[in-house]
Protein backbone atom coordinates (compact mmCIF):
# COMPACT_ATOMS: atom_id res chain seq x y z
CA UNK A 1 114.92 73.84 101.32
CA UNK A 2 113.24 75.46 104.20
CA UNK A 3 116.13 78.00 104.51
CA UNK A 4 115.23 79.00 100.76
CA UNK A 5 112.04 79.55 102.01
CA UNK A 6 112.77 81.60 104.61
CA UNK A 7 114.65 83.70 102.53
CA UNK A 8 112.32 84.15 100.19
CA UNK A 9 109.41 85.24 102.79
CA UNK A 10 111.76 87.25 103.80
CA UNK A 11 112.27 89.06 100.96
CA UNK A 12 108.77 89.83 100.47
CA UNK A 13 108.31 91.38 103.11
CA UNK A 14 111.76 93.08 103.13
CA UNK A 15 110.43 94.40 99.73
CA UNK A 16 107.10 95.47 101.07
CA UNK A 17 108.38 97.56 103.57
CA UNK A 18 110.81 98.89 101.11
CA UNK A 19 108.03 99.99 98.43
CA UNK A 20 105.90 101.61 101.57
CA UNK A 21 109.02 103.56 103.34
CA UNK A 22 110.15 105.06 100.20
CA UNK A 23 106.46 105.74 99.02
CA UNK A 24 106.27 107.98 102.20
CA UNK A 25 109.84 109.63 101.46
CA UNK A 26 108.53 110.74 98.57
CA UNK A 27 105.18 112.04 99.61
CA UNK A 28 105.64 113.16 103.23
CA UNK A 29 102.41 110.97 103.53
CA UNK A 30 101.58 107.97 105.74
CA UNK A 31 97.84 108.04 104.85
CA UNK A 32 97.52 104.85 103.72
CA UNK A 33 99.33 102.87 105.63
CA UNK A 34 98.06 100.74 108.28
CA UNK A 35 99.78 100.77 111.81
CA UNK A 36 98.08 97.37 112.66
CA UNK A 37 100.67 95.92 110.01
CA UNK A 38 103.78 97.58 111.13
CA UNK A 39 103.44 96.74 114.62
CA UNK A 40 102.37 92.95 114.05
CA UNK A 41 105.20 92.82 111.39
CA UNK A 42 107.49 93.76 113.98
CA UNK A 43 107.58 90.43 116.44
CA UNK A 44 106.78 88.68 113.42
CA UNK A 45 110.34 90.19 112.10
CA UNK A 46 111.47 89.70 115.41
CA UNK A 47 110.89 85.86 115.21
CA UNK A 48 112.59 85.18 112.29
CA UNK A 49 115.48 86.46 113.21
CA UNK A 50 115.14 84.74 116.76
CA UNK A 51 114.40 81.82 114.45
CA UNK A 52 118.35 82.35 112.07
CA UNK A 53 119.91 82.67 115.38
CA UNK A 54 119.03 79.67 116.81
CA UNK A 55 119.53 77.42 114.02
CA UNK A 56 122.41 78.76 113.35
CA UNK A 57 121.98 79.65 109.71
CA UNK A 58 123.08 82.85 109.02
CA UNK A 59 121.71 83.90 105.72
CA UNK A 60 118.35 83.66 107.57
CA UNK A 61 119.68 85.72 110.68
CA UNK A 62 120.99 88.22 108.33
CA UNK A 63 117.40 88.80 106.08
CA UNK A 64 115.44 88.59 109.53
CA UNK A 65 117.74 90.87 111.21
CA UNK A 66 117.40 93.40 107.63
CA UNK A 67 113.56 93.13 107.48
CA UNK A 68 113.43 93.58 111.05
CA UNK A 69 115.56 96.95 110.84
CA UNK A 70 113.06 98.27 107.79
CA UNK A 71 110.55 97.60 109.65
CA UNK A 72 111.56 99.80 112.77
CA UNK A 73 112.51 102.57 109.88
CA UNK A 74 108.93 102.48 108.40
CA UNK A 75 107.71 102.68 111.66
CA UNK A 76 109.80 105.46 112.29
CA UNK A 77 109.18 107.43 109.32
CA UNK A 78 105.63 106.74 109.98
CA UNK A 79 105.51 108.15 112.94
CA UNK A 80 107.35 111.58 111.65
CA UNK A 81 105.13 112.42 108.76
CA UNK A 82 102.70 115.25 109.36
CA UNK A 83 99.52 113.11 108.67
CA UNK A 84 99.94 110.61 111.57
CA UNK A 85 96.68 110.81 113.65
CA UNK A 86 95.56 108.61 116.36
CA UNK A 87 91.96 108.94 115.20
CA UNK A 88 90.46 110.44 111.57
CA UNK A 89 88.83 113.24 111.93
C-alpha cells in the first residue's frame, strides 16, 4: 500500500512539472513560475528516489528517479528563457 502511494505522489508531481516545462516550451516564458518550488522540489525528488533505492522497490526508484530528472529539465529550461530575472524590475 505505501508503495501505491508513493507512486501516486509521484505522479503528481511528475505531472506538475510536466504541465509547467511544456507551458514554458510553448511560450518562451518562465514568468510565473516560482524558483522557490523547483529548487525545494529538487531534494524533495532527490529523497524519494534515495527512499526506492533503499527499500529496494523499484517502481518507486524508477518514478523518483523520472520526477527527479523533470525536475532538473524545468529547472533548466527555466533558467534559459529570456524572462529569468534575479529581481523584478
Amino acid at each position: 500500500m505505501d508503495t501505491l502511494v508513493a507512486i501516486f505522489a509521484n505522479s503528481l508531481v511528475c505531472s506538475l512539472l510536466l504541465s509547467q516545462s511544456i507551458r514554458m516550451l510553448r511560450k518562451r516564458k518562465a514568468r510565473y513560475l516560482s524558483t522557490g518550488l523547483l529548487l525545494l522540489m529538487l531534494p524533495a525528488t532527490l529523497c524519494w528516489t534515495v527512499f526506492g533505492w533503499m527499500e529496494s522497490k523499484q517502481i518507486m526508484f524508477a518514478f523518483g528517479m523520472a520526477t527527479f530528472l523533470l525536475n532538473i529539465g524545468t529547472l533548466m529550461l527555466y533558467i534559459s528563457t529570456k524572462h529569468f530575472r534575479i529581481m523584478p524590475k
